[in-house]
PDB file of N, CA and C in Angstrom:
ATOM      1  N   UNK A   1       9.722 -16.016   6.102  1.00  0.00           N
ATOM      2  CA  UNK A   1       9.483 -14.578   6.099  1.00  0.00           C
ATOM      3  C   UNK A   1       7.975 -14.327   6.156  1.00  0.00           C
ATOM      4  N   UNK A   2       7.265 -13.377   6.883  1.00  0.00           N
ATOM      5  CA  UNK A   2       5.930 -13.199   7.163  1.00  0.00           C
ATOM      6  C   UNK A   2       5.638 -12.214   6.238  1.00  0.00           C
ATOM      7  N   UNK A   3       4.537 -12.391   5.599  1.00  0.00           N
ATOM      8  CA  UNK A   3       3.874 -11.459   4.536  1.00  0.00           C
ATOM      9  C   UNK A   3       3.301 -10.434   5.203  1.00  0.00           C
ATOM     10  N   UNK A   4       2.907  -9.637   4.365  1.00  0.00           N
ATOM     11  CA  UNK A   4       1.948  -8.470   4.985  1.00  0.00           C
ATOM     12  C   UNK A   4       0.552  -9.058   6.059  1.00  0.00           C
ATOM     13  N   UNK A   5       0.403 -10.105   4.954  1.00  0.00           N
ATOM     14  CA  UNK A   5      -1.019 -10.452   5.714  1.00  0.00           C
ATOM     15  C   UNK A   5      -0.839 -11.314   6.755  1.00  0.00           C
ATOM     16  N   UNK A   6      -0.100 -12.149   7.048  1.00  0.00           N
ATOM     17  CA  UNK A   6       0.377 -12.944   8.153  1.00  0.00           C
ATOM     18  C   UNK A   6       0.558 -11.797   9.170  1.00  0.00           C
ATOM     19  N   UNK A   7       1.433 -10.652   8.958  1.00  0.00           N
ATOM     20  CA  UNK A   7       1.822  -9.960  10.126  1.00  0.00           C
ATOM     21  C   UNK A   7       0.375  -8.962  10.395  1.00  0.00           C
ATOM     22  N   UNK A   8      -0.881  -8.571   9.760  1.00  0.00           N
ATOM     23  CA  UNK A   8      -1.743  -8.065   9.718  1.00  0.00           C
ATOM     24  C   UNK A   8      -3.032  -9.030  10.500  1.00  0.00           C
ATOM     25  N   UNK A   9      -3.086  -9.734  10.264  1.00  0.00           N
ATOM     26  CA  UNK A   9      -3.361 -11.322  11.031  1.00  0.00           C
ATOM     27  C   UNK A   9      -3.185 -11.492  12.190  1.00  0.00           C
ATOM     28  N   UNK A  10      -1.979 -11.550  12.627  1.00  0.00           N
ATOM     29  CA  UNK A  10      -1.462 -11.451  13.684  1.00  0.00           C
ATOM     30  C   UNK A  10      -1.543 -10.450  14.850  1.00  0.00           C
ATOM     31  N   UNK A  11      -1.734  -9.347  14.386  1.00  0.00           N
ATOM     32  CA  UNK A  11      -2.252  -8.333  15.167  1.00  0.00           C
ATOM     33  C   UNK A  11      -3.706  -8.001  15.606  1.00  0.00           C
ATOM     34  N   UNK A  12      -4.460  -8.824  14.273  1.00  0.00           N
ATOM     35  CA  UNK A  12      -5.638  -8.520  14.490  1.00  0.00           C
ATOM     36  C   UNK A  12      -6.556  -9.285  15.303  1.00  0.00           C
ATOM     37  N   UNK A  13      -5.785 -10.569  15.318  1.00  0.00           N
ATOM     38  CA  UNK A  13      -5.722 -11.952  16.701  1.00  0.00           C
ATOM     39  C   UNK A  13      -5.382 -11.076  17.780  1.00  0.00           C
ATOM     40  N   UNK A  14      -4.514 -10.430  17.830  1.00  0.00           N
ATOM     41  CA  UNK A  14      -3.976  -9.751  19.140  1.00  0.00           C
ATOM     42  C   UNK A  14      -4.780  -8.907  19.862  1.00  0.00           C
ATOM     43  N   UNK A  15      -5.872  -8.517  18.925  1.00  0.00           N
ATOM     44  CA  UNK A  15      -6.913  -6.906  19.544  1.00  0.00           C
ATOM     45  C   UNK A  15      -8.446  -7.630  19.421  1.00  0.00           C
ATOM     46  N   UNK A  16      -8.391  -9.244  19.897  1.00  0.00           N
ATOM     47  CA  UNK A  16      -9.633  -9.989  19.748  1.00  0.00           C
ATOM     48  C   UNK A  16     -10.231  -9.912  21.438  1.00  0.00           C
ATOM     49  N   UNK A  17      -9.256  -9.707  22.307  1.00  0.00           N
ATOM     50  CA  UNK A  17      -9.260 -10.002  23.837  1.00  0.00           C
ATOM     51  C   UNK A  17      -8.907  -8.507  23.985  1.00  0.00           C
ATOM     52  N   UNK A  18      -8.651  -7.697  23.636  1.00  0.00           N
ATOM     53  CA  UNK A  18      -8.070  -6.101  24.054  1.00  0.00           C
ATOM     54  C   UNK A  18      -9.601  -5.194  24.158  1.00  0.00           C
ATOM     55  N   UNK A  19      -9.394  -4.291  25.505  1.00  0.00           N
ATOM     56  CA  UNK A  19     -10.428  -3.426  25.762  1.00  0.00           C
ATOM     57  C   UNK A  19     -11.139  -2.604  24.365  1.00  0.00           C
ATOM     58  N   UNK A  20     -12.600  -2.762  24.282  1.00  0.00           N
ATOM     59  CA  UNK A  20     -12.779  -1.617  23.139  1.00  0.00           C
ATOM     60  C   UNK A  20     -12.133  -0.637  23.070  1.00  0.00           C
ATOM     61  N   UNK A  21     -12.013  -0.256  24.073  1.00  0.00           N
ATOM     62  CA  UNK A  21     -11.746   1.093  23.735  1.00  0.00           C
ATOM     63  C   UNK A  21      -9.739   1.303  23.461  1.00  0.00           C
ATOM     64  N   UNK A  22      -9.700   0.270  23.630  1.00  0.00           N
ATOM     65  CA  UNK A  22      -8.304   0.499  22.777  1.00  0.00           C
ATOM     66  C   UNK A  22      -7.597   0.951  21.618  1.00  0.00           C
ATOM     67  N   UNK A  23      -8.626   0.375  20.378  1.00  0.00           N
ATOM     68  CA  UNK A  23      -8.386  -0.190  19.162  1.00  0.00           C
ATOM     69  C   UNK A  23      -9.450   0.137  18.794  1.00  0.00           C
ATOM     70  N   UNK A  24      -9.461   0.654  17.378  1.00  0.00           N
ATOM     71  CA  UNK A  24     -10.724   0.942  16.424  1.00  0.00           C
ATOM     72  C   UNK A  24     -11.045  -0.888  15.810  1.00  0.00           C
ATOM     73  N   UNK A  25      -9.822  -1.965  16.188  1.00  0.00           N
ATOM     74  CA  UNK A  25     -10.273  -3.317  15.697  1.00  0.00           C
ATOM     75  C   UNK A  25     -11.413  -3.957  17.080  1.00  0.00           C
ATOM     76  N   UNK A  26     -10.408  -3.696  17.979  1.00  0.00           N
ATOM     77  CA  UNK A  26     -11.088  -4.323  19.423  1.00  0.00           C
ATOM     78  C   UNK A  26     -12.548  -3.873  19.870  1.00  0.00           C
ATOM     79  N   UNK A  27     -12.639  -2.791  19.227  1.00  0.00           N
ATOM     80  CA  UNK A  27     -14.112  -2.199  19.329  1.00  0.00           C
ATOM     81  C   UNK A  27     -15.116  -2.487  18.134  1.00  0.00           C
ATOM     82  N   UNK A  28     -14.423  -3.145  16.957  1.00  0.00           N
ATOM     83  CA  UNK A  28     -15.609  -3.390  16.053  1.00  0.00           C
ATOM     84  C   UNK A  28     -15.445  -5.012  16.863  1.00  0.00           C
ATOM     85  N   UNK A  29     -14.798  -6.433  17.467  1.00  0.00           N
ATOM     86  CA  UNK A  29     -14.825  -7.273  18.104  1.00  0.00           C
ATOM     87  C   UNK A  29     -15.923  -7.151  18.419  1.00  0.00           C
ATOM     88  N   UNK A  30     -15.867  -6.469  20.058  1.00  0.00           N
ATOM     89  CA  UNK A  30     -16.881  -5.936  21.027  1.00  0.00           C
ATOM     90  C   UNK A  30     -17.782  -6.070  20.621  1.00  0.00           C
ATOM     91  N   UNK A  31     -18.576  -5.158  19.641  1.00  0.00           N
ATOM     92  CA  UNK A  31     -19.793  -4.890  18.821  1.00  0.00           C
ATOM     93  C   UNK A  31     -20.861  -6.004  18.062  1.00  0.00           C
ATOM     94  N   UNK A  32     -19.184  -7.159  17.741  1.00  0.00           N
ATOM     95  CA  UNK A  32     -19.942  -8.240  17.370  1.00  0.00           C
ATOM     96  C   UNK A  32     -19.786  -8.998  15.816  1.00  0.00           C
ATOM     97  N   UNK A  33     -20.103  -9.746  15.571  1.00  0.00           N
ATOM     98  CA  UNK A  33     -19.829 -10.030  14.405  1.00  0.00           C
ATOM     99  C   UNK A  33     -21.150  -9.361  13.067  1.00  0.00           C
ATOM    100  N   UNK A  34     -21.735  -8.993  13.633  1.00  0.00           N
ATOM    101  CA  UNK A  34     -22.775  -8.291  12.524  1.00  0.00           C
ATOM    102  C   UNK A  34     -22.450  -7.301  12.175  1.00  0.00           C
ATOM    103  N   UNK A  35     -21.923  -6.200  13.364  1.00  0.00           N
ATOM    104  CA  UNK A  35     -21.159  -5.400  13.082  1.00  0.00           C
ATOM    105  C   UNK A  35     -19.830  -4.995  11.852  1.00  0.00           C
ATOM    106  N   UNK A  36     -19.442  -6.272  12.153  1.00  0.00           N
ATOM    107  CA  UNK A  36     -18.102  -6.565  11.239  1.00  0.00           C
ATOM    108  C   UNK A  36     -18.286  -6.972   9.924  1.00  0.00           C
ATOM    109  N   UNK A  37     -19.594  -7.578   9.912  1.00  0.00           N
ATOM    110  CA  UNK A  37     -20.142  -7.777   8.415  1.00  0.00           C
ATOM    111  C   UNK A  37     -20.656  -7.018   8.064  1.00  0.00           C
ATOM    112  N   UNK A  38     -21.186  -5.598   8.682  1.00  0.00           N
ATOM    113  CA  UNK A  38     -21.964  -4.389   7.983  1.00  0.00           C
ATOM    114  C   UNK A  38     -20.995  -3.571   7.616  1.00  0.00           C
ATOM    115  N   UNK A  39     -19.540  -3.354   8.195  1.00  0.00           N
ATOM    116  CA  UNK A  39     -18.609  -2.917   7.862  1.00  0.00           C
ATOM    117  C   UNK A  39     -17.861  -3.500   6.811  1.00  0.00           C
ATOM    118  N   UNK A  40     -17.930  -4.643   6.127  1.00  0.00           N
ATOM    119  CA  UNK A  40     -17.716  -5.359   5.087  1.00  0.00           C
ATOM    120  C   UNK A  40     -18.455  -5.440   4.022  1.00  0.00           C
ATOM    121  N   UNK A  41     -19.691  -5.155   4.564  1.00  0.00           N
ATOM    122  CA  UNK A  41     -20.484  -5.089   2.808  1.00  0.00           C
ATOM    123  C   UNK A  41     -20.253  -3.262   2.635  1.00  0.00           C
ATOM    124  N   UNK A  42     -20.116  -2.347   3.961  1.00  0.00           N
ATOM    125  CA  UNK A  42     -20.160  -0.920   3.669  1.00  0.00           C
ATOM    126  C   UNK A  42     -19.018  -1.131   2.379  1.00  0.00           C
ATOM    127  N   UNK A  43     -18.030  -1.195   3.139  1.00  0.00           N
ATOM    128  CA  UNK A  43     -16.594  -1.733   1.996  1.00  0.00           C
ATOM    129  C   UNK A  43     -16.603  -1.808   0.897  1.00  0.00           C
ATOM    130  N   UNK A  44     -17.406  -3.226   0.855  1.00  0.00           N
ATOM    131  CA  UNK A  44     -17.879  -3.880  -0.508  1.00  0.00           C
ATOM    132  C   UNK A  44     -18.504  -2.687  -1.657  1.00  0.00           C
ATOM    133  N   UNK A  45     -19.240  -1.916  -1.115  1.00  0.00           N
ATOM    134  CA  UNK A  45     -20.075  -1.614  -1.793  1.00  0.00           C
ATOM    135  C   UNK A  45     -19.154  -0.274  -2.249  1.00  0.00           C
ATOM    136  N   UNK A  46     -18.223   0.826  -1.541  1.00  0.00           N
ATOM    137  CA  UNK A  46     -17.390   1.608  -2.149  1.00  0.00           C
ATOM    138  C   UNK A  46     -16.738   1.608  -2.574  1.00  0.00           C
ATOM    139  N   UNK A  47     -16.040   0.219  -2.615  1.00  0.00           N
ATOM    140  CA  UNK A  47     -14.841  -0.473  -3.449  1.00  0.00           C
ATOM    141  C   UNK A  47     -15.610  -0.224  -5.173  1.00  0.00           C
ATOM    142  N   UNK A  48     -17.059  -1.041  -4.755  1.00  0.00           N
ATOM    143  CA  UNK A  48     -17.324  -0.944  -6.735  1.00  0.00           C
ATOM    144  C   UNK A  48     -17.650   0.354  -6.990  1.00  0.00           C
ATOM    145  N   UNK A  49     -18.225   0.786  -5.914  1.00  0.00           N
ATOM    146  CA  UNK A  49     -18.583   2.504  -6.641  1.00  0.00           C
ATOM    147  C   UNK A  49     -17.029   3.332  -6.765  1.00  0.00           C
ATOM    148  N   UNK A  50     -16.209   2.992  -6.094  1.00  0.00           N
ATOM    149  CA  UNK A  50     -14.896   3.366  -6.756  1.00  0.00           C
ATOM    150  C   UNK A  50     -14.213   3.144  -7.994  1.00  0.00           C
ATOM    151  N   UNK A  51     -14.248   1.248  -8.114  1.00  0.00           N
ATOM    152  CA  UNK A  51     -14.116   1.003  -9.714  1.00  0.00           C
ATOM    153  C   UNK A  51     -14.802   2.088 -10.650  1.00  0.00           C
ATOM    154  N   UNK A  52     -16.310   1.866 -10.451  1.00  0.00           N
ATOM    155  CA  UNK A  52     -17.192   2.245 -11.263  1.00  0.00           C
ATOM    156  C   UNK A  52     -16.953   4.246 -11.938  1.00  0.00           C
ATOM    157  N   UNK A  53     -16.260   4.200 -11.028  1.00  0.00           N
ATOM    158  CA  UNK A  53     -15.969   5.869 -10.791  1.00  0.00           C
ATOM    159  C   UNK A  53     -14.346   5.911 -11.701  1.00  0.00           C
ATOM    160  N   UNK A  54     -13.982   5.124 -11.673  1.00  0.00           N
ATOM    161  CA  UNK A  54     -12.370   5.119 -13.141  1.00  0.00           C
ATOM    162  C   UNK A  54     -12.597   5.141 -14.230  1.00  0.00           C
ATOM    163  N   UNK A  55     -11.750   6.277 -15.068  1.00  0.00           N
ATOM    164  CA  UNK A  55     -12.238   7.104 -16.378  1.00  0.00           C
ATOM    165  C   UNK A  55     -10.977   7.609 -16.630  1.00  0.00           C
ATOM    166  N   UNK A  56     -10.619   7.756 -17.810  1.00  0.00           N
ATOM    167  CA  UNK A  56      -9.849   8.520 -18.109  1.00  0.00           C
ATOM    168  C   UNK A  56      -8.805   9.389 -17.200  1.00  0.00           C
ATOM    169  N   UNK A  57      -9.595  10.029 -16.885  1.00  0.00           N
ATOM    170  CA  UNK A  57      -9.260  11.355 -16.306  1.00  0.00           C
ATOM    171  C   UNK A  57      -9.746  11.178 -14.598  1.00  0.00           C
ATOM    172  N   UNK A  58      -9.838   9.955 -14.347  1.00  0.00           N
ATOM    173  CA  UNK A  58      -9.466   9.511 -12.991  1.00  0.00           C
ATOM    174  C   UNK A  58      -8.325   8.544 -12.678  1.00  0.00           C
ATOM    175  N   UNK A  59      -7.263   8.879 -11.562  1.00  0.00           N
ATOM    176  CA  UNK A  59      -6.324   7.606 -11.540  1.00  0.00           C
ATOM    177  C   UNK A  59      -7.143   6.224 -11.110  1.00  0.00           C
ATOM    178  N   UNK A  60      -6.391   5.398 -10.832  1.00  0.00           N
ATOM    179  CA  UNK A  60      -7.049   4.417  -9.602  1.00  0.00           C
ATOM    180  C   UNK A  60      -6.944   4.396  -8.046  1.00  0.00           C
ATOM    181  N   UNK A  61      -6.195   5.179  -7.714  1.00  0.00           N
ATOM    182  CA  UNK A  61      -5.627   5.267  -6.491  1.00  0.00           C
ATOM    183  C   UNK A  61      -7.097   5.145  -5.372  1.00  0.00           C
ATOM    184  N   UNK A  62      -8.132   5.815  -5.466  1.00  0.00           N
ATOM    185  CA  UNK A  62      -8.664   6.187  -4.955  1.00  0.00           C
ATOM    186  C   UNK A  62      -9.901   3.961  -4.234  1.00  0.00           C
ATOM    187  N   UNK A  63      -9.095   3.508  -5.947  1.00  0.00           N
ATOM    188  CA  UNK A  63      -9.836   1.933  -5.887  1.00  0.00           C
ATOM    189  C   UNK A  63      -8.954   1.324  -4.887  1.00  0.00           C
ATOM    190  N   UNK A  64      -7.666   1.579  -4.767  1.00  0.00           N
ATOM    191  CA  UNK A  64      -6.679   0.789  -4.226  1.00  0.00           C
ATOM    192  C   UNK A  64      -6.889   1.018  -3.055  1.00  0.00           C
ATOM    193  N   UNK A  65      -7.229   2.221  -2.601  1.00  0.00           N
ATOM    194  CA  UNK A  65      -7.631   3.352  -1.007  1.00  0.00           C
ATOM    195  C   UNK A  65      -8.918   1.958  -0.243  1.00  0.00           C
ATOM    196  N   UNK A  66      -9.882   1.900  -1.260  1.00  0.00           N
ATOM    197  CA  UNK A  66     -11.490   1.153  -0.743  1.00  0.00           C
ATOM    198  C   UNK A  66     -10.959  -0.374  -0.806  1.00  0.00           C
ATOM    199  N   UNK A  67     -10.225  -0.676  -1.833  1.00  0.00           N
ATOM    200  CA  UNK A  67     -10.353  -2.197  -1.508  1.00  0.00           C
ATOM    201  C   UNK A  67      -9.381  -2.776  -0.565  1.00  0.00           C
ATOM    202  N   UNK A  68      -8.013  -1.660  -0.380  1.00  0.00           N
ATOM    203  CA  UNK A  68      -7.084  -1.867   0.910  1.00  0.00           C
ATOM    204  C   UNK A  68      -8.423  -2.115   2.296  1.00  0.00           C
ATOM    205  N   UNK A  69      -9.017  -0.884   2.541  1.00  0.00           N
ATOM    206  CA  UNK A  69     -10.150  -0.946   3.897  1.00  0.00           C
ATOM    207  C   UNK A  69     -11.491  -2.728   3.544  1.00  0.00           C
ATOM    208  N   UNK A  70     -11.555  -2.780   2.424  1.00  0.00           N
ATOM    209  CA  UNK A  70     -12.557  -3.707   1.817  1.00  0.00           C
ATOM    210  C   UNK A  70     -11.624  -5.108   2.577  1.00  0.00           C
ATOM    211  N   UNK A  71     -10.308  -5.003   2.050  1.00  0.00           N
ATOM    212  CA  UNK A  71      -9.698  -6.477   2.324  1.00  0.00           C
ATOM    213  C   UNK A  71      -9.233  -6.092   3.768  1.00  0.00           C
ATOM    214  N   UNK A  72      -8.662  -5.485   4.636  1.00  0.00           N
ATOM    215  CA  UNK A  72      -8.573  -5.269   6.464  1.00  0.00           C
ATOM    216  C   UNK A  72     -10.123  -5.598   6.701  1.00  0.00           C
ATOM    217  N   UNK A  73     -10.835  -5.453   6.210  1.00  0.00           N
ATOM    218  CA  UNK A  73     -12.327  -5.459   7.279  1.00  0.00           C
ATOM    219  C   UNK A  73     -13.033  -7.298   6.922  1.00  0.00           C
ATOM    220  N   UNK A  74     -12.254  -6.964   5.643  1.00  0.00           N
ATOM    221  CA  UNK A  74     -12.603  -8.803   5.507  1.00  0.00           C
ATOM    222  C   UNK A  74     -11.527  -9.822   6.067  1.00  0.00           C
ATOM    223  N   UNK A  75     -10.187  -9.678   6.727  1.00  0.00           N
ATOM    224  CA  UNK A  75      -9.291 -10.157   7.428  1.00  0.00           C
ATOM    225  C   UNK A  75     -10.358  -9.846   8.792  1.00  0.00           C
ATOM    226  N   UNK A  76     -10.593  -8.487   9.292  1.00  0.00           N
ATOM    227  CA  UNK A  76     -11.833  -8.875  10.808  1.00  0.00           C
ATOM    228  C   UNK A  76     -12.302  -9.958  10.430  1.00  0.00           C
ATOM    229  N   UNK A  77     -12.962  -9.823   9.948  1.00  0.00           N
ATOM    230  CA  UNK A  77     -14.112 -10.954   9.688  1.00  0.00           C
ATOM    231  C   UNK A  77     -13.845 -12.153   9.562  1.00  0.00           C
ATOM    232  N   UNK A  78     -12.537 -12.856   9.078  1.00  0.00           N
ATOM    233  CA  UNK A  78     -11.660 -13.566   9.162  1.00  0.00           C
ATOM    234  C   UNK A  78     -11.120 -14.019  10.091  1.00  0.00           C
ATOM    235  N   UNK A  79     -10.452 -13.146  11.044  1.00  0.00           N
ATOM    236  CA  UNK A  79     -10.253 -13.616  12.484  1.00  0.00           C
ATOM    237  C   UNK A  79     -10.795 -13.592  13.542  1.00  0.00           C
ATOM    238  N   UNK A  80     -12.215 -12.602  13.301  1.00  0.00           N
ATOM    239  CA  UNK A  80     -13.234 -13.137  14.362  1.00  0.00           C
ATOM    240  C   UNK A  80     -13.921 -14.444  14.190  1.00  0.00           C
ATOM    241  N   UNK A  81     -13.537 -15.023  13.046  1.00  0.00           N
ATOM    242  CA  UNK A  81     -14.320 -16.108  12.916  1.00  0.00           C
ATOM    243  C   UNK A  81     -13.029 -17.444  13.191  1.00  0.00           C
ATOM    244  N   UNK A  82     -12.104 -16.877  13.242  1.00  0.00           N
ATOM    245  CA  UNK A  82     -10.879 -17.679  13.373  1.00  0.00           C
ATOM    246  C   UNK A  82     -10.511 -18.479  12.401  1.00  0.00           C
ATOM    247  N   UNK A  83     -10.356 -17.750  11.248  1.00  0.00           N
ATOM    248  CA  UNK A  83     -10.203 -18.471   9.692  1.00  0.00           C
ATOM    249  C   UNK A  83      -8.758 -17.859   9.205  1.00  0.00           C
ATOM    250  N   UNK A  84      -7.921 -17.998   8.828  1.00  0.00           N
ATOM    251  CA  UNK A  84      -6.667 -17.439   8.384  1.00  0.00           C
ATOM    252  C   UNK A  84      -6.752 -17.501   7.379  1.00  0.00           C
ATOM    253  N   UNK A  85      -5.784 -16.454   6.648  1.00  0.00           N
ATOM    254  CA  UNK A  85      -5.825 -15.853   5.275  1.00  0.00           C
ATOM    255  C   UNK A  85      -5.176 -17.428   4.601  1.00  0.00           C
ATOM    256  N   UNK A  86      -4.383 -17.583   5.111  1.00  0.00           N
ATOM    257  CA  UNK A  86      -3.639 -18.777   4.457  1.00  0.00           C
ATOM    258  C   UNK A  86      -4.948 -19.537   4.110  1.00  0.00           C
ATOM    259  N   UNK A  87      -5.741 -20.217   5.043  1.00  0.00           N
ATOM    260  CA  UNK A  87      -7.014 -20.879   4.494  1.00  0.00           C
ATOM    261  C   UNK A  87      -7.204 -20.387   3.336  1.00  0.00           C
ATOM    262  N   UNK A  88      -7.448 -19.159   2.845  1.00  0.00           N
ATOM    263  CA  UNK A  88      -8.069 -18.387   2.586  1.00  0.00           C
ATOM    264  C   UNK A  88      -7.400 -18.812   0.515  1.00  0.00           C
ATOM    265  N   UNK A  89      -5.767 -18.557   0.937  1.00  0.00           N
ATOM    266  CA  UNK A  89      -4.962 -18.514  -0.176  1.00  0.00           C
ATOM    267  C   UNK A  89      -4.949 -20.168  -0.473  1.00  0.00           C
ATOM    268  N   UNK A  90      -4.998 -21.256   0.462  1.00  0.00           N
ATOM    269  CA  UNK A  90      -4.871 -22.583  -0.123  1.00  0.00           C
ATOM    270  C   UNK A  90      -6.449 -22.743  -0.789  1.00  0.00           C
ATOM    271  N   UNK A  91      -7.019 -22.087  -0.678  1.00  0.00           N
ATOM    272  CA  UNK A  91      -8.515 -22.199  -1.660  1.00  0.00           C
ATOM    273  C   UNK A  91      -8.242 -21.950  -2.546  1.00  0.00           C
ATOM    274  N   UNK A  92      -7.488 -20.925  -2.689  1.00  0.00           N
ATOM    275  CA  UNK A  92      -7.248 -19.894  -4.015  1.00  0.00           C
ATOM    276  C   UNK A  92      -5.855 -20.774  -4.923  1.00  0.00           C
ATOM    277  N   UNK A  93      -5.377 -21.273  -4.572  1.00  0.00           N
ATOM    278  CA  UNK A  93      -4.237 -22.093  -4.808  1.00  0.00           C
ATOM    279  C   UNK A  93      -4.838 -23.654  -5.337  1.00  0.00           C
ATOM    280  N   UNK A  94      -6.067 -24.229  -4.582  1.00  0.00           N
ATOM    281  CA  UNK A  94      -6.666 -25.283  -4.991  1.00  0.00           C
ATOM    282  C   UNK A  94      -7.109 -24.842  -6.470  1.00  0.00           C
ATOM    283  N   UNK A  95      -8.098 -23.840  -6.862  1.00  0.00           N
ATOM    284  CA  UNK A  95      -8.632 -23.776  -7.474  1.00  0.00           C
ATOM    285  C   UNK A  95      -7.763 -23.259  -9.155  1.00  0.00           C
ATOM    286  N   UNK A  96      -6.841 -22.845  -8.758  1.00  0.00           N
ATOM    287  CA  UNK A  96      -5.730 -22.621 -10.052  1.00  0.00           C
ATOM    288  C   UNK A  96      -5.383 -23.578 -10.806  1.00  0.00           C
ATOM    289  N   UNK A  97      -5.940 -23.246 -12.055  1.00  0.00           N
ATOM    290  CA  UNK A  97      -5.371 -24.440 -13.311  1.00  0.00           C
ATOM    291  C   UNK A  97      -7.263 -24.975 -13.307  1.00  0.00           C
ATOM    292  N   UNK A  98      -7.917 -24.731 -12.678  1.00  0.00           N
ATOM    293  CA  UNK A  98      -9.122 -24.902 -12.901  1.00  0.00           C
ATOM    294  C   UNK A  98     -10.296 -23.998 -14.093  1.00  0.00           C
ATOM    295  N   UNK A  99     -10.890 -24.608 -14.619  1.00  0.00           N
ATOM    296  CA  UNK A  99     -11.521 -23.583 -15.140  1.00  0.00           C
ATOM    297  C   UNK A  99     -12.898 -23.114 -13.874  1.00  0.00           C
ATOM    298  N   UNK A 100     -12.831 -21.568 -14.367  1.00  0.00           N
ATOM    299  CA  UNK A 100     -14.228 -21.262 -13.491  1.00  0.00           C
ATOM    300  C   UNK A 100     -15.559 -21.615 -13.913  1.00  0.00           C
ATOM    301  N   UNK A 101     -15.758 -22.492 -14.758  1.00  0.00           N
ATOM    302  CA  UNK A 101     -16.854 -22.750 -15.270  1.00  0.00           C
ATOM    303  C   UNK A 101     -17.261 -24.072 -14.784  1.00  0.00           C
ATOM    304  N   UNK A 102     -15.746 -24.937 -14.464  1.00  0.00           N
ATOM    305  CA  UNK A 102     -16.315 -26.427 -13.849  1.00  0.00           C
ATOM    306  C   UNK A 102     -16.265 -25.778 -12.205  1.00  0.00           C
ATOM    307  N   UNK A 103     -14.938 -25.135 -11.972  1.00  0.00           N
ATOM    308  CA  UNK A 103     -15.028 -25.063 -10.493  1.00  0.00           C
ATOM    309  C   UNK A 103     -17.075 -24.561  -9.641  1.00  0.00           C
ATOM    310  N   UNK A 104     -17.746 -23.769 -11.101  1.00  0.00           N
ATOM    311  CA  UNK A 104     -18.693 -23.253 -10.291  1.00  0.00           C
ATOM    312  C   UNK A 104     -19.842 -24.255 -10.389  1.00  0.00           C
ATOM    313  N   UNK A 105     -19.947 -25.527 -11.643  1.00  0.00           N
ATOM    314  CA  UNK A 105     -20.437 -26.426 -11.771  1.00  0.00           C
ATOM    315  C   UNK A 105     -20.264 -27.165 -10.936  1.00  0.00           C
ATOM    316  N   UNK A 106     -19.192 -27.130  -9.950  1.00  0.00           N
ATOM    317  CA  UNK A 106     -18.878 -28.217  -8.887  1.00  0.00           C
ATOM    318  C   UNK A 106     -19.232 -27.808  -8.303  1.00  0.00           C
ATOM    319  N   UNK A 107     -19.317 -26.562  -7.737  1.00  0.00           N
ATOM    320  CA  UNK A 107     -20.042 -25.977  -6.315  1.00  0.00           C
ATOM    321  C   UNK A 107     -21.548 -26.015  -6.237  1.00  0.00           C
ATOM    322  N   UNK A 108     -21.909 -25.640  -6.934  1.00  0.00           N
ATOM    323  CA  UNK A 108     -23.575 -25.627  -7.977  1.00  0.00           C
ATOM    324  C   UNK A 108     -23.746 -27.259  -7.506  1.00  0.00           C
ATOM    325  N   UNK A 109     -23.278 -28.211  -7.451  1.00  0.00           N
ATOM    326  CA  UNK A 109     -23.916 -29.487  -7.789  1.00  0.00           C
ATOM    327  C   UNK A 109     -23.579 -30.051  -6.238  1.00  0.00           C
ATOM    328  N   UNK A 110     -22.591 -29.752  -5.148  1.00  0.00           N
ATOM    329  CA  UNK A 110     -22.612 -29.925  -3.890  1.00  0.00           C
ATOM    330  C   UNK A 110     -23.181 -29.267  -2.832  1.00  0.00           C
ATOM    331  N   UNK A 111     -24.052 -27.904  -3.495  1.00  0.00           N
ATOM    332  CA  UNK A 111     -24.869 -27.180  -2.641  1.00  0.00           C
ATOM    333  C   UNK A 111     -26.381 -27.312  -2.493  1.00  0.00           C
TER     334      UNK A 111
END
């Protein structure tokens, strides 16, 4: 059975070769990959000012809204680079049952 992100993936492989002007994906392609990373830190950066913005008397909806666009623009970025989410999740799957304190001591000491 294909997950959200497999079938999101899949499409977004599909609009890598499609005219800009097709697709609001095929046209950030076009543009380039810098492009696609300025649209990823834009992301990045309203996602926390969204957290940062939850209170009481705010729902979250509005976090779920930025980091839905935060994680699609980081899947671009993903398949313009031709990296799949699965990569993505067997990292995330390696690193479980790990503590983050050795996992970052290990990275720290191979970089």
């Amino acid at each position: 059975m294909s997950t959200v992100l497999d079938q999101l993936y899949a499409t977004l492989l599909s609009r890598k070769n499609a005219p800009a002007d097709s697709s609001y994906v095929a046209s950030l392609y076009a543009k380039g990959l810098n492009k696609i990373l300025e649209k990823v830190g834009e992301e990045a950066i309203e996602t926390l000012l969204a957290a940062k913005d939850i209170n009481e008397n705010k729902g979250h909806e509005h976090l779920i809204y930025e980091t839905a666009d935060l994680w699609f623009h980081t899947l671009v970025m993903l398949a313009h680079l031709n990296i799949s989410p699965n990569q993505v999740l067997q990292e995330l799957e390696r690193r479980m049952g790990q503590s983050g304190l050795v996992e970052k001591a290990n990275r720290t000491s191979t970089e």
